[in-house]
N, C-alpha and C. Protein backbone atom coordinates (compact mmCIF):
# COMPACT_ATOMS: atom_id res chain seq x y z
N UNK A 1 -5.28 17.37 19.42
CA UNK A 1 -5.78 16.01 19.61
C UNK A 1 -4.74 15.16 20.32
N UNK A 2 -5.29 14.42 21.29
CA UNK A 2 -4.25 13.54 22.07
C UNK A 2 -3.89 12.39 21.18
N UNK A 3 -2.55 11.27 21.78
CA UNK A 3 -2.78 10.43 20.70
C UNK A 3 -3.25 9.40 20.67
N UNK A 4 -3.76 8.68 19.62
CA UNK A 4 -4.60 7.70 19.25
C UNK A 4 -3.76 6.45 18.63
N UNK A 5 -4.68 5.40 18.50
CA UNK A 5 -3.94 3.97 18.21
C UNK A 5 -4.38 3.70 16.76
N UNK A 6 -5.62 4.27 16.33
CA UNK A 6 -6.30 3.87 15.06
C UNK A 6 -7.25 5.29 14.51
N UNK A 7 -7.22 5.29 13.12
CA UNK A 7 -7.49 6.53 12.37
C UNK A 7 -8.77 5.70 11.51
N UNK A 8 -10.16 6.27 12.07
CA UNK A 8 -11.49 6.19 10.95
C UNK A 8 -11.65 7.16 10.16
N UNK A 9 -12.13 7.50 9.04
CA UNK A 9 -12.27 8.68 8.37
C UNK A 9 -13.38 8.15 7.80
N UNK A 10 -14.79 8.88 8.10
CA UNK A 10 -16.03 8.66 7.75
C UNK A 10 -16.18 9.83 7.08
N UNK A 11 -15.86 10.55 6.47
CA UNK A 11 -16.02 11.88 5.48
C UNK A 11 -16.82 11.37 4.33
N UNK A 12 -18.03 12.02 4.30
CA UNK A 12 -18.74 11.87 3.71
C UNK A 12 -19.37 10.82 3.59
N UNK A 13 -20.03 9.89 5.08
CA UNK A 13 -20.99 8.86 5.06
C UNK A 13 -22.25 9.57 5.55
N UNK A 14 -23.13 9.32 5.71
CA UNK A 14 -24.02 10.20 6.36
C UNK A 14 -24.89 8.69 7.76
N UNK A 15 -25.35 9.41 8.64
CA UNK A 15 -25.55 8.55 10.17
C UNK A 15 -26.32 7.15 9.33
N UNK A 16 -26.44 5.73 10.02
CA UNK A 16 -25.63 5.29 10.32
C UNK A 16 -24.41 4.54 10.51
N UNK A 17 -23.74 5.15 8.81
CA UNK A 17 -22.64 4.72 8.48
C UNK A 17 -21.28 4.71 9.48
N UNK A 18 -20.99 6.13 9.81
CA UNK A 18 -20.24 6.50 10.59
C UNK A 18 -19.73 5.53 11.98
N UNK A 19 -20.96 5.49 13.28
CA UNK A 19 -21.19 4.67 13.91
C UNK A 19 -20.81 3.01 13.48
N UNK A 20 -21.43 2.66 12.68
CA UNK A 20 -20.98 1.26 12.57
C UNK A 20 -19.75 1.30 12.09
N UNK A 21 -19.12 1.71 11.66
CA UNK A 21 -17.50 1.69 10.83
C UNK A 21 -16.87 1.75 12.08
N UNK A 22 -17.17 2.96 13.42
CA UNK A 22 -15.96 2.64 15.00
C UNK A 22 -16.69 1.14 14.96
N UNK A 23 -17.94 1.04 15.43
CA UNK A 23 -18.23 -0.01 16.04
C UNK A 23 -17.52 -1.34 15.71
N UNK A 24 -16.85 -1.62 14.15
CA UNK A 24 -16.29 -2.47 13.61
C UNK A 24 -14.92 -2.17 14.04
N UNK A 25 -14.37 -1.12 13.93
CA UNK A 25 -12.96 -0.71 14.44
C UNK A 25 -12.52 -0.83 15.40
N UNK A 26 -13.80 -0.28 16.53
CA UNK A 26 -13.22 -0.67 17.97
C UNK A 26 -13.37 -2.12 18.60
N UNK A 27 -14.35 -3.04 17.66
CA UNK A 27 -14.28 -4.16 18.09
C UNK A 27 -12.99 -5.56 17.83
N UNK A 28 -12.30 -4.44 16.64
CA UNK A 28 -11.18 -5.47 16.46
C UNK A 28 -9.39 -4.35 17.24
N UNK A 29 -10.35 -3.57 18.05
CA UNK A 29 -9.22 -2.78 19.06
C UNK A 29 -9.42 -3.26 20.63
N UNK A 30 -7.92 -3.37 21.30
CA UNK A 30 -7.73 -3.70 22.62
C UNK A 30 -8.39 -2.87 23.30
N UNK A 31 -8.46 -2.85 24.78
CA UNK A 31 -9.27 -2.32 25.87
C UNK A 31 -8.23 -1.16 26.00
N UNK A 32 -8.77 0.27 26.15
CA UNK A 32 -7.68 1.09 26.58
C UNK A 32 -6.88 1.78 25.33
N UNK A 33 -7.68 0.98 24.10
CA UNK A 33 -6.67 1.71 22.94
C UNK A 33 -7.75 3.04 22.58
N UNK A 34 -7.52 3.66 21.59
CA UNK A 34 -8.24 5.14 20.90
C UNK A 34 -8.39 5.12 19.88
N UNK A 35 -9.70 5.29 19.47
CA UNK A 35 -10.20 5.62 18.26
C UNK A 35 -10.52 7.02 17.73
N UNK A 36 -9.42 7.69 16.57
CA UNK A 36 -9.98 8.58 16.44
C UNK A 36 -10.38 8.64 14.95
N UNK A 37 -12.02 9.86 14.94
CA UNK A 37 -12.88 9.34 13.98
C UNK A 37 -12.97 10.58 13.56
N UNK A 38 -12.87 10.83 12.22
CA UNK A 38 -13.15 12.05 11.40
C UNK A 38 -14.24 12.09 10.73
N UNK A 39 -15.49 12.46 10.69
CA UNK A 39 -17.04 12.69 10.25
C UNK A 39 -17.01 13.70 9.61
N UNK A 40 -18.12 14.03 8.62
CA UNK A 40 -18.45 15.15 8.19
C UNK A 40 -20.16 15.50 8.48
N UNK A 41 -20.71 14.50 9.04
CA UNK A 41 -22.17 14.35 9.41
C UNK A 41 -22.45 14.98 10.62
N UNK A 42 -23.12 15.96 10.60
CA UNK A 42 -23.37 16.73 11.54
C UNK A 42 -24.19 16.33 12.87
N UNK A 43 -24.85 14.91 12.49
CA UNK A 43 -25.79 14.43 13.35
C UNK A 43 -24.60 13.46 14.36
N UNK A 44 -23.50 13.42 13.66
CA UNK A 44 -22.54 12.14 14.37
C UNK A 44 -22.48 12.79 15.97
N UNK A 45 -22.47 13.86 15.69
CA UNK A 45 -22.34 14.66 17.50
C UNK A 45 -22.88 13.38 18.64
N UNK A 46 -24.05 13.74 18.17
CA UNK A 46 -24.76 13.31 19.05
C UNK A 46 -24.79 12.20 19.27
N UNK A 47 -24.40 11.35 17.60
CA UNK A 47 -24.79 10.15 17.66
C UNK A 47 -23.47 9.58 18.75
N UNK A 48 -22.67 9.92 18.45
CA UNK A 48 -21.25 9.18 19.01
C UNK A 48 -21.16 9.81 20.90
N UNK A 49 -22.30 10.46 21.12
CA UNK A 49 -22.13 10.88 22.77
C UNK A 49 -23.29 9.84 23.21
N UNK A 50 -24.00 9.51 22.14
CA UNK A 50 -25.21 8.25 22.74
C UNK A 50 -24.52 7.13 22.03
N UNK A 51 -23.70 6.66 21.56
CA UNK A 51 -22.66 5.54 20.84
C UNK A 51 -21.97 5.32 22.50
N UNK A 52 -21.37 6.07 22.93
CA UNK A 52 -20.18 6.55 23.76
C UNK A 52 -21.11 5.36 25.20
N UNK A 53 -22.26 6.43 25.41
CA UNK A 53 -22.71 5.94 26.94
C UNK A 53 -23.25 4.37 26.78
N UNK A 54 -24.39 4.25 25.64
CA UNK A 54 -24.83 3.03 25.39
C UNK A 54 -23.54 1.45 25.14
N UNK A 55 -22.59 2.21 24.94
CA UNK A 55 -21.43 0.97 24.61
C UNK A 55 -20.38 0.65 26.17
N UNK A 56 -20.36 2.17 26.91
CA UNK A 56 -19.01 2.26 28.19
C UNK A 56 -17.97 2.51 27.45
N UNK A 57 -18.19 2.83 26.14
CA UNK A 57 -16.46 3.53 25.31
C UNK A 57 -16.82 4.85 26.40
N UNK A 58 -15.20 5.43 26.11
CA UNK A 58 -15.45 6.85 26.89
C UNK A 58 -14.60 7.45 25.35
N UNK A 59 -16.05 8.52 25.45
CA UNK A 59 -15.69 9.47 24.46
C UNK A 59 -14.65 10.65 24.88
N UNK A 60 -13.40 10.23 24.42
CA UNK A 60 -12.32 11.35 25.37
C UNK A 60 -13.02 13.21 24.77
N UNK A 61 -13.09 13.13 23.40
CA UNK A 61 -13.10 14.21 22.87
C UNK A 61 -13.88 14.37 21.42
N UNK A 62 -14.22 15.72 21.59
CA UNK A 62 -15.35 15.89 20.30
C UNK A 62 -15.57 16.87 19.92
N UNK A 63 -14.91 17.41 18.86
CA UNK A 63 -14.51 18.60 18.53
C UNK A 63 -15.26 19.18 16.76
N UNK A 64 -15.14 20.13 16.87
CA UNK A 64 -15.66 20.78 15.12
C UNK A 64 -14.42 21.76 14.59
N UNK A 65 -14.22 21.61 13.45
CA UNK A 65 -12.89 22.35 12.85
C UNK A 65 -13.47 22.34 11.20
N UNK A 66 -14.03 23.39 10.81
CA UNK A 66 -13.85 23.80 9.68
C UNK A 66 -14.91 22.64 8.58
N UNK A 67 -16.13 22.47 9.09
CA UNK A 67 -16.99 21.04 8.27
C UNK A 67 -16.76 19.95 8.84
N UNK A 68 -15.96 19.93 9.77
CA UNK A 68 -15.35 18.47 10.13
C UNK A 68 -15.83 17.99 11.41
N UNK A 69 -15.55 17.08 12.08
CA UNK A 69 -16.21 16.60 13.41
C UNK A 69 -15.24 15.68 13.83
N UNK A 70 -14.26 15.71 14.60
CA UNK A 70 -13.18 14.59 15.44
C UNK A 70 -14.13 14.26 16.43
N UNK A 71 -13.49 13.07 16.75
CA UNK A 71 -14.32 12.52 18.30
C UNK A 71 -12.77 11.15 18.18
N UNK A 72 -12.39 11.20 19.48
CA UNK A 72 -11.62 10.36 20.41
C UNK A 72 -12.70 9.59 21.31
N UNK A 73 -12.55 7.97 21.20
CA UNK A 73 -12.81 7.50 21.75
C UNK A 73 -12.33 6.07 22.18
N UNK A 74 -11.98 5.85 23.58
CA UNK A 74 -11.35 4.84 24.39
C UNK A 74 -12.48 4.31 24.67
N UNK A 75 -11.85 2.60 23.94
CA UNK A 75 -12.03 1.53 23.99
C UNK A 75 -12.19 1.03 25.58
N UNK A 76 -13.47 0.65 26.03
CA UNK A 76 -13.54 -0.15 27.78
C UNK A 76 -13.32 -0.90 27.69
């Protein structure tokens, strides 16, 4: 994982908890900073690649490791 400015850990919310918790995070984060978000909701995939386009965050990265779900995403 590259590095990041701020750490979400949504483990164990289920959709659309996840989402609104960056959405609160990245709104009190600068332009250009990184959010990285730890999920355990399997639906977050998707949700955070349609989070990603619908907002102009750029989702750097989005990964699965063992139940888990990272996603990096820079703040526009």
């Amino acid at each position: 994982m590259a590095d990041f400015d701020q750490e979400l850990d949504a483990t164990g919310l289920n959709c659309p908890l996840p989402i609104l918790r960056a959405k609160k995070a990245l709104a009190s984060m600068s332009a250009g900073q990184v959010l990285h978000i730890i999920a355990t909701d399997p639906g977050s995939v998707k949700d955070f690649d349609a989070f990603a386009k619908q907002t102009g965050n750029e989702l750097m990265e989005s990964k699965e490791e063992g139940g888990k779900f990272e996603f990096l995403i820079k703040k526009a």
